[in-house]
C-alpha atoms as a PDB file:
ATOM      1  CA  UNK A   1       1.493  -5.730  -7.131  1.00  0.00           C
ATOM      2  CA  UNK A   2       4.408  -3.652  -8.334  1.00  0.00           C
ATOM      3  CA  UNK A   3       6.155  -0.658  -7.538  1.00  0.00           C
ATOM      4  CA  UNK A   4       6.167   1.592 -10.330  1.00  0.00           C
ATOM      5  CA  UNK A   5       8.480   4.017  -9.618  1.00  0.00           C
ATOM      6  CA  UNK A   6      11.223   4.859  -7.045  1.00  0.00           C
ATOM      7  CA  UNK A   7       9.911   6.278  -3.425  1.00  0.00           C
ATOM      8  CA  UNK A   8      12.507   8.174  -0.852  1.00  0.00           C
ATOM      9  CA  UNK A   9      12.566   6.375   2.550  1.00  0.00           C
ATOM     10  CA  UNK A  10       9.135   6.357   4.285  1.00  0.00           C
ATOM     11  CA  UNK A  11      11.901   6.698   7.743  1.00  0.00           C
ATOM     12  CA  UNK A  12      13.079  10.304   6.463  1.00  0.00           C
ATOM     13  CA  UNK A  13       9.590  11.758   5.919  1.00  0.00           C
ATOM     14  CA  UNK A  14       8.235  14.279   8.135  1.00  0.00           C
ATOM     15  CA  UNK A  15       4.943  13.507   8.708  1.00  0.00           C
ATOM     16  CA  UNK A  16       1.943  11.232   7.518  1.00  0.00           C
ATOM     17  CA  UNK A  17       0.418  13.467   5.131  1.00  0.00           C
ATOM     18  CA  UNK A  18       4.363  13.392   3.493  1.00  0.00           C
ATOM     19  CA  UNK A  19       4.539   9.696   3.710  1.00  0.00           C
ATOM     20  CA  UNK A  20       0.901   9.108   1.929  1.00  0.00           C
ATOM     21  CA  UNK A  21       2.304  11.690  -0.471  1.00  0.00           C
ATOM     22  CA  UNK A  22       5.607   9.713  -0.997  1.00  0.00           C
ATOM     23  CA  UNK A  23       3.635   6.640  -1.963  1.00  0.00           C
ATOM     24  CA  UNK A  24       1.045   8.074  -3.582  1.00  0.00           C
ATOM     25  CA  UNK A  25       0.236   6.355  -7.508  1.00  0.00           C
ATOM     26  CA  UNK A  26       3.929   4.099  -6.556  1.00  0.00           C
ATOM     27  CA  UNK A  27       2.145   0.868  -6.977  1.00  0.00           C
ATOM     28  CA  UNK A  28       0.074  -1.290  -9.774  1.00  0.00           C
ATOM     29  CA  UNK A  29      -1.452  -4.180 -10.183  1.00  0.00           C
ATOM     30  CA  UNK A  30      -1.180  -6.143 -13.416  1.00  0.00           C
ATOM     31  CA  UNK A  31      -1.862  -9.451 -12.720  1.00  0.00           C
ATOM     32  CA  UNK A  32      -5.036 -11.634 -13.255  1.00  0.00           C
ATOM     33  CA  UNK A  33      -8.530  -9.827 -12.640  1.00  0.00           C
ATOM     34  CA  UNK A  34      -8.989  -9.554  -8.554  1.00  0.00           C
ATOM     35  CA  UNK A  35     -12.785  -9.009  -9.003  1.00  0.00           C
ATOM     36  CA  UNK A  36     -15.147  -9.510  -6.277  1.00  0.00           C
ATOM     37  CA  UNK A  37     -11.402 -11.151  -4.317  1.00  0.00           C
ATOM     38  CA  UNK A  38     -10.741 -10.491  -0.791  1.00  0.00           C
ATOM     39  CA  UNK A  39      -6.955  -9.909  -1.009  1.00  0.00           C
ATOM     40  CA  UNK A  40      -4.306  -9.763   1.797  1.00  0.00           C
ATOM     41  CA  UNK A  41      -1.075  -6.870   1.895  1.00  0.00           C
ATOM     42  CA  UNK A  42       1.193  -7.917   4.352  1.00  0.00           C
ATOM     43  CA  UNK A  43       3.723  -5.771   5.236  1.00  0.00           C
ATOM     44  CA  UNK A  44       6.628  -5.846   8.144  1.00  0.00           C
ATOM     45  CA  UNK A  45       5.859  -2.110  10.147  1.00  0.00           C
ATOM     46  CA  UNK A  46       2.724  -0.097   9.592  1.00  0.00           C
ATOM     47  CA  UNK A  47       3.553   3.164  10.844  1.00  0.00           C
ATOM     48  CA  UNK A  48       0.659   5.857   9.603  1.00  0.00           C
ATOM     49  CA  UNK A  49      -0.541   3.143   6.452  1.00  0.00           C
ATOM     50  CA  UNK A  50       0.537   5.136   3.924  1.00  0.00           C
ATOM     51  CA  UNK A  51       2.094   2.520   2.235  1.00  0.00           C
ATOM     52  CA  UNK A  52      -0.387   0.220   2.835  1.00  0.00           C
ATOM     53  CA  UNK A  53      -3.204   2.154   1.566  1.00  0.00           C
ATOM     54  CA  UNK A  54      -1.480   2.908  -1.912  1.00  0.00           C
ATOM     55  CA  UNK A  55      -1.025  -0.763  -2.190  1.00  0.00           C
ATOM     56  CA  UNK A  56      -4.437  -0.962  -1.315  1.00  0.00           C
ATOM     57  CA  UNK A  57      -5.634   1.606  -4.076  1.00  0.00           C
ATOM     58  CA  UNK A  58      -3.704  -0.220  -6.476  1.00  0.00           C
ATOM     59  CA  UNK A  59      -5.756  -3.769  -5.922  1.00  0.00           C
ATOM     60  CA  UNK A  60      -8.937  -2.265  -5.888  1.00  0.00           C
ATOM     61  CA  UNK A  61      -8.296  -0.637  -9.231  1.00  0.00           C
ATOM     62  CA  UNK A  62      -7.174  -4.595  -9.750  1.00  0.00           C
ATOM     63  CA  UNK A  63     -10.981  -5.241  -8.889  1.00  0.00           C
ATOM     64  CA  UNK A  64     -10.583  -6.086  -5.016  1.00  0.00           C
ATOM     65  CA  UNK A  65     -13.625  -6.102  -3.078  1.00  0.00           C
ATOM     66  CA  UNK A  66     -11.747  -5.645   0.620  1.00  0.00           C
ATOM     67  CA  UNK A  67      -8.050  -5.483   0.863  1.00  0.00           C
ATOM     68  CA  UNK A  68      -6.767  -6.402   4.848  1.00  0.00           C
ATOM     69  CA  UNK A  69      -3.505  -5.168   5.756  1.00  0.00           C
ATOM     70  CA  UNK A  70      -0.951  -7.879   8.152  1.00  0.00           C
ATOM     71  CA  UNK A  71       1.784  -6.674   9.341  1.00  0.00           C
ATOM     72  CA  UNK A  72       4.248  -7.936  12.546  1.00  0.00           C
ATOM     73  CA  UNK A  73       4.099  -4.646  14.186  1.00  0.00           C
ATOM     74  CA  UNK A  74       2.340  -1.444  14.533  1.00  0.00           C
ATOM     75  CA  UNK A  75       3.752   1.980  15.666  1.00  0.00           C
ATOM     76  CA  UNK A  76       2.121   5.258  17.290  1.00  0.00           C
END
């Protein structure tokens, strides 16, 4: 998984719909084919997922079949 381009601070954004748009189409994945793959993101905060879920959009286009998210700590 790779960020392709540069993303502002997911901190400074005003809202979710903001932060899904800040991350939206940031990440790829070109590695080997994930098909059929149950594959874990683990991240440190998950605030609204936006993040998360373009990571996750990026591995099923990978061929993913579920993507979980981990993460330390969750806000609200």
């Amino acid at each position: 998984l790779h960020r392709t381009r540069k993303t502002g601070s997911q901190v400074r954004q005003a809202d979710a719909a903001a932060r899904r748009r800040n991350v939206a189409g940031a990440f790829t994945y070109t590695g080997p084919s994930l098909d059929g793959k149950i594959v874990a993101v683990v991240d440190d905060v998950i605030t609204t997922g936006a993040t998360v879920a373009a990571a996750a959009a990026a591995l099923r286009l990978g061929g993913a079949e579920r993507v979980l998210a981990l993460a330390a700590a969750h806000t609200r």
